[in-house]
N, C-alpha and C. Protein backbone atom coordinates (compact mmCIF):
# COMPACT_ATOMS: atom_id res chain seq x y z
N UNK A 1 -30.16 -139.22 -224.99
CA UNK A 1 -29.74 -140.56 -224.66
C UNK A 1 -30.83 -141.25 -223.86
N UNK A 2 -31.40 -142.52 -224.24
CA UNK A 2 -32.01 -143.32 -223.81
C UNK A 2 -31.79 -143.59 -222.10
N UNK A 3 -32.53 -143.13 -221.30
CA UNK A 3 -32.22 -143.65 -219.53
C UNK A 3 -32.78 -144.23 -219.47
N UNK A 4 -32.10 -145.95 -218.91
CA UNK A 4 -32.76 -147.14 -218.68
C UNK A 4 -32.99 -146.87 -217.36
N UNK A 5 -32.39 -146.68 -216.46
CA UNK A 5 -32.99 -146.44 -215.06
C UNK A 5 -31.92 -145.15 -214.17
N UNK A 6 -32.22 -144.88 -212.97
CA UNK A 6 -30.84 -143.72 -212.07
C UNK A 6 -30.70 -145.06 -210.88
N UNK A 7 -29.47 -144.79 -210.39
CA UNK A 7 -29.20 -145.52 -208.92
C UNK A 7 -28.71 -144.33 -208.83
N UNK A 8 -29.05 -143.70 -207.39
CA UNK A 8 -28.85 -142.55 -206.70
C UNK A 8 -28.17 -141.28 -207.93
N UNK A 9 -26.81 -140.92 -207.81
CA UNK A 9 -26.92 -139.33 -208.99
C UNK A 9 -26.62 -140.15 -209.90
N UNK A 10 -26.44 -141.84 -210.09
CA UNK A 10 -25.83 -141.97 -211.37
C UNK A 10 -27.22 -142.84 -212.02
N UNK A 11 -26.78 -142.13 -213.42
CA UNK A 11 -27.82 -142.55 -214.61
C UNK A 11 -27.27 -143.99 -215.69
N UNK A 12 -27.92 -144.98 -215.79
CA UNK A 12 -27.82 -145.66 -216.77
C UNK A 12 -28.48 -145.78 -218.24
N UNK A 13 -27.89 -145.34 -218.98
CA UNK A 13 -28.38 -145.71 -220.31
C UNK A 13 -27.31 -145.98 -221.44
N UNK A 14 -28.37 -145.43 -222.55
CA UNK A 14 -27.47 -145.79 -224.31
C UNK A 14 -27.19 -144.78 -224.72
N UNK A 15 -26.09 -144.84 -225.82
CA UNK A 15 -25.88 -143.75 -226.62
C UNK A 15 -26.92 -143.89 -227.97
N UNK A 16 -27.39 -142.91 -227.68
CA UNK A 16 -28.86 -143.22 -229.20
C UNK A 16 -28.04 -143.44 -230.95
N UNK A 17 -26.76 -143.11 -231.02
CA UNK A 17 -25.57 -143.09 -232.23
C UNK A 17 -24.47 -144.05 -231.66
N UNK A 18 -25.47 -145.45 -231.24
CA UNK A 18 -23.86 -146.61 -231.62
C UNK A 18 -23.32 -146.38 -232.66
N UNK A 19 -22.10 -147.10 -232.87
CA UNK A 19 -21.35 -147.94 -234.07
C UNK A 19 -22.03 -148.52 -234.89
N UNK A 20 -21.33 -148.00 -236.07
CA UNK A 20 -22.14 -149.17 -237.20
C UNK A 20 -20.90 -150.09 -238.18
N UNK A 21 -20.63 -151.06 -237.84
CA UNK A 21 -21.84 -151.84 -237.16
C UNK A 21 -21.99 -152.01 -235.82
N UNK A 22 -23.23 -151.85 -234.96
CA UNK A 22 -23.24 -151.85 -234.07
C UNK A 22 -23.12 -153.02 -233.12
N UNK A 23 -22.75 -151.79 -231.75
CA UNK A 23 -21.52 -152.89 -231.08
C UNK A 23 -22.44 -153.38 -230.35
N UNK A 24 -21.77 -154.78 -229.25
CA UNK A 24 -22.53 -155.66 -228.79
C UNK A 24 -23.38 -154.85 -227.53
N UNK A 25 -24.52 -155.21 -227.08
CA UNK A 25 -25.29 -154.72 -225.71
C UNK A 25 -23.98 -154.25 -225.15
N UNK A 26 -24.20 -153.03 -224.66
CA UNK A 26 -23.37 -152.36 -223.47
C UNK A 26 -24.31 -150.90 -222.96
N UNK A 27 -24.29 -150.75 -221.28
CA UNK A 27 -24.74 -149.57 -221.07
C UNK A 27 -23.76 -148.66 -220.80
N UNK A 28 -23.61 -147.28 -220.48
CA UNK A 28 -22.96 -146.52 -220.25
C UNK A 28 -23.34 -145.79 -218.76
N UNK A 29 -22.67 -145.84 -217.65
CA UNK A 29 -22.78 -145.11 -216.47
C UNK A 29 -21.92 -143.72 -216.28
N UNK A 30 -23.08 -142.28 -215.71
CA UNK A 30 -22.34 -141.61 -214.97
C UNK A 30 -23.48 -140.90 -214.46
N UNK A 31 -22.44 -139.65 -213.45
CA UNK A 31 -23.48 -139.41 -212.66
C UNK A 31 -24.04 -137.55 -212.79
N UNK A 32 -24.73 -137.54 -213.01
CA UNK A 32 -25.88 -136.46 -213.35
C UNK A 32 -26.08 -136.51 -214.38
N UNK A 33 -25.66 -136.89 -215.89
CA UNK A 33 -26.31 -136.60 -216.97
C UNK A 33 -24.94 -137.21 -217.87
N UNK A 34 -25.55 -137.47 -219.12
CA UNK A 34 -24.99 -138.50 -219.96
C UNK A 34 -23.82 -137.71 -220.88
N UNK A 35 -22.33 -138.30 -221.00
CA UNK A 35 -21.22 -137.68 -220.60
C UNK A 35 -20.46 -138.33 -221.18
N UNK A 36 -19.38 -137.65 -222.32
CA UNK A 36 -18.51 -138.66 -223.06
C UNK A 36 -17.36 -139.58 -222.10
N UNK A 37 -17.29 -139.18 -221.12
CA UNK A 37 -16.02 -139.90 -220.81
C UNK A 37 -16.94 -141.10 -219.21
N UNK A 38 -18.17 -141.21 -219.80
CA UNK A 38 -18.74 -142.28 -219.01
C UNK A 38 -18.25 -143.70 -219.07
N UNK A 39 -18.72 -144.15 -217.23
CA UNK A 39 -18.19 -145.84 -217.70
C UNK A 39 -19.28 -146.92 -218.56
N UNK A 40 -18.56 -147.67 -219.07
CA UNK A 40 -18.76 -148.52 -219.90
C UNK A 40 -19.18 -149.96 -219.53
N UNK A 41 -20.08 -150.77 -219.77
CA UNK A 41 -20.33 -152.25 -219.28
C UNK A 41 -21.10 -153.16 -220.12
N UNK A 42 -20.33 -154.11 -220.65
CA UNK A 42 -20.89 -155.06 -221.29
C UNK A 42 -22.10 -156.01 -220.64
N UNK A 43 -22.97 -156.07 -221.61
CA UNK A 43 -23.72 -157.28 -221.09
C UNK A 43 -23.66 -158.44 -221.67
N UNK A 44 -23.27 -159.78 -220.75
CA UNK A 44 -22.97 -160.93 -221.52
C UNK A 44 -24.13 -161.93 -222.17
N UNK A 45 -24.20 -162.60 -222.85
CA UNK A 45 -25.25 -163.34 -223.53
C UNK A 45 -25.95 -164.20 -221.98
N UNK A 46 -25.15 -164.59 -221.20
CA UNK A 46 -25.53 -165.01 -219.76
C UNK A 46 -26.30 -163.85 -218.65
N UNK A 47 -26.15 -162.66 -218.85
CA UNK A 47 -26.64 -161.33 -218.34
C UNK A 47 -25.88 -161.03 -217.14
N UNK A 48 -24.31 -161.39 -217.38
CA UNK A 48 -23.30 -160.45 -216.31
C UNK A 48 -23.12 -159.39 -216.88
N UNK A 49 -22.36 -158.26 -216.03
CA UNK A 49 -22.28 -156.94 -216.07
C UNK A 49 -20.90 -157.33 -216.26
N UNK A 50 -20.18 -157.34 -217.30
CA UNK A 50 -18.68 -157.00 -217.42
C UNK A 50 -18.05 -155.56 -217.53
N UNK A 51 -17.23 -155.12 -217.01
CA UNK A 51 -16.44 -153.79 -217.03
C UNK A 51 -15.88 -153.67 -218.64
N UNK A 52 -15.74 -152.82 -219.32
CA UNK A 52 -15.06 -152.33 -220.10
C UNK A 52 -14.01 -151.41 -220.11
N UNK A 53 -14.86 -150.47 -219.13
CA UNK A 53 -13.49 -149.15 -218.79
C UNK A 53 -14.59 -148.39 -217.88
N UNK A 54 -13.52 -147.53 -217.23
CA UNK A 54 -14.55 -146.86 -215.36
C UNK A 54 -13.80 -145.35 -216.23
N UNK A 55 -14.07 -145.14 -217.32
CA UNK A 55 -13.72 -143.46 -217.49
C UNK A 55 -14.46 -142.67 -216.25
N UNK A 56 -15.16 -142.68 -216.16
CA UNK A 56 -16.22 -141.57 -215.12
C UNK A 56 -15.30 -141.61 -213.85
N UNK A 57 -14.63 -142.60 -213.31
CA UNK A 57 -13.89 -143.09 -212.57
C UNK A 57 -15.01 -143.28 -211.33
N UNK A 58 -15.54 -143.98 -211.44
CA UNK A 58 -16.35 -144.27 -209.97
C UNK A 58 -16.05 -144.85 -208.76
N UNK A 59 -15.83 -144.81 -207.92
CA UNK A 59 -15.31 -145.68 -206.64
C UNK A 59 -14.91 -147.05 -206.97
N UNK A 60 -14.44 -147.95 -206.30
CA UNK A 60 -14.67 -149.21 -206.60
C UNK A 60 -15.46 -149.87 -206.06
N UNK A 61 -15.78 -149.66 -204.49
CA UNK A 61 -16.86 -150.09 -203.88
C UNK A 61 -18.04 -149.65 -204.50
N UNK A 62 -18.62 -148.33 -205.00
CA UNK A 62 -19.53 -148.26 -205.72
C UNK A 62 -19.82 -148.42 -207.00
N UNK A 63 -18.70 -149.04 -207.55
CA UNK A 63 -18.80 -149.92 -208.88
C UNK A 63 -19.50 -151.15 -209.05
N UNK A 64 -18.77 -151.93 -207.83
CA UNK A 64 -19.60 -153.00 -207.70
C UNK A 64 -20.96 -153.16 -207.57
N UNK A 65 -21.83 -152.23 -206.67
CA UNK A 65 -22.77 -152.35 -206.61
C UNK A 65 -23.36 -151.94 -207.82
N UNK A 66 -23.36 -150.75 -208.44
CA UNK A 66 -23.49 -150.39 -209.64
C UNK A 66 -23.59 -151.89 -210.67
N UNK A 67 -23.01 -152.31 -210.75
CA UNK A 67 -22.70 -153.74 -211.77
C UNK A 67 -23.59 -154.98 -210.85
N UNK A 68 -23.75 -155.64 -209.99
CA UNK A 68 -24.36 -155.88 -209.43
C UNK A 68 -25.87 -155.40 -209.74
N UNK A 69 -26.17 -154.03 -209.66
CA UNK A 69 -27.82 -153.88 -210.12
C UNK A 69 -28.19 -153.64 -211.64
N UNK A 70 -26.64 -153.63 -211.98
CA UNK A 70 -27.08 -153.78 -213.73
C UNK A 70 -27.00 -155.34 -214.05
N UNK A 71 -26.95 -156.21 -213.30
CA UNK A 71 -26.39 -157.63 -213.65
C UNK A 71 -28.14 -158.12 -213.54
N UNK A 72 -28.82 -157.55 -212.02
CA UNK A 72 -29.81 -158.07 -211.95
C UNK A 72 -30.76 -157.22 -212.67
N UNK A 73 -30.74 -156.58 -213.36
CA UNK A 73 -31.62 -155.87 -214.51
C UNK A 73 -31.27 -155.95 -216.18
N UNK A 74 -30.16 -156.84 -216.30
CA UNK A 74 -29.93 -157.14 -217.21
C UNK A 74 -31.25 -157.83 -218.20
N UNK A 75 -31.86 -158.66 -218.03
CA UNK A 75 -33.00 -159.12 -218.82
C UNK A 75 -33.94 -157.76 -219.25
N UNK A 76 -34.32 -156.94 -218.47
CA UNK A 76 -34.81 -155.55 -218.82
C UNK A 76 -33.82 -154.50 -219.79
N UNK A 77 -32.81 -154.40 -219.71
CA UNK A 77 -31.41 -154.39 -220.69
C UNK A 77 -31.56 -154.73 -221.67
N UNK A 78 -31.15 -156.04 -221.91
CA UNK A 78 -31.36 -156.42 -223.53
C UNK A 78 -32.65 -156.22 -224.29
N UNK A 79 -34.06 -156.48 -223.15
CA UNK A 79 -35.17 -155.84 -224.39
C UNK A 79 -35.16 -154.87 -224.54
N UNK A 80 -34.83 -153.51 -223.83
CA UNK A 80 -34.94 -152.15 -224.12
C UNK A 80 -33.65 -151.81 -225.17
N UNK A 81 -33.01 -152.68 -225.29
CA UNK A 81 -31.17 -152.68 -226.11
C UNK A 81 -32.54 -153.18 -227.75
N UNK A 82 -32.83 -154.09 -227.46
CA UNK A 82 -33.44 -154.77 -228.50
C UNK A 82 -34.89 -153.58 -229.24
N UNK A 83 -35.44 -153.41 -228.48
CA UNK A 83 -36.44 -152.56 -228.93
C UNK A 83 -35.53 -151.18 -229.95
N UNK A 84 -34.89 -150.60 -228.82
CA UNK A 84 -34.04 -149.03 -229.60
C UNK A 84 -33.32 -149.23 -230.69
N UNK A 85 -32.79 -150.50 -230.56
CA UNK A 85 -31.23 -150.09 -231.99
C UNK A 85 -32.16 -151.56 -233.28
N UNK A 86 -32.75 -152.04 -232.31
CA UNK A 86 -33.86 -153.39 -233.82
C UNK A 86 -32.74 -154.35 -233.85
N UNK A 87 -31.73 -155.05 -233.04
CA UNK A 87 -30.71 -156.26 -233.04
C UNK A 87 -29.86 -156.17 -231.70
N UNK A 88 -29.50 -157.78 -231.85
CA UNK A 88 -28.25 -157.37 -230.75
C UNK A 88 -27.05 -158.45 -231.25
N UNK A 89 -26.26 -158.01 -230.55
CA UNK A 89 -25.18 -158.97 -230.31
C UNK A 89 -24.60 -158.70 -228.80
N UNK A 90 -23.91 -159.66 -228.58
CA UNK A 90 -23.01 -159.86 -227.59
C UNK A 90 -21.54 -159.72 -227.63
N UNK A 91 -20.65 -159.31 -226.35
CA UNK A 91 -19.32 -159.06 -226.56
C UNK A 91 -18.82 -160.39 -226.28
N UNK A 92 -19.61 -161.18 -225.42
CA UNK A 92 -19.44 -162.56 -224.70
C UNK A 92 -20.34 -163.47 -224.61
């Protein structure tokens, strides 16, 4: 799985086997290593971090921040989204 970046034990990236057809920009968070029942976060065509689902179940206070530094790394997001899968779409 593609790691876009770590904030402390938790890792952000892609699943290298989206959906086909594949689904809109979203990263997947958890913490030590990449994990089916990770959380989920849309990125919007505007570059907010929307929630999808907190499977990993992460705090809520450390959700936010979590989303928060994916919100402001979002532009680095969609080109590395864009480079790996060759398209994008949006959920929003």
């Amino acid at each position: 799985m593609p790691q876009i970046f770590r904030i402390g034990p938790y890792i952000v990236y892609f699943w290298s086997n989206e959906s086909d057809p594949l689904e809109p920009v979203h990263v997947h968070i958890a913490e030590g290593r990449a994990s089916a029942n990770a959380t989920k976060v849309w990125i919007t065509s505007t570059g907010k971090a929307l929630l999808c689902h907190n499977d990993s179940q992460i705090p809520d206070r450390l959700l936010r921040r979590l989303l928060r530094v994916i919100e402001g790394n979002s532009g680095e997001i969609v080109e590395l989204w864009l480079e790996h899968f060759g398209e994008l779409r949006y959920f929003c």
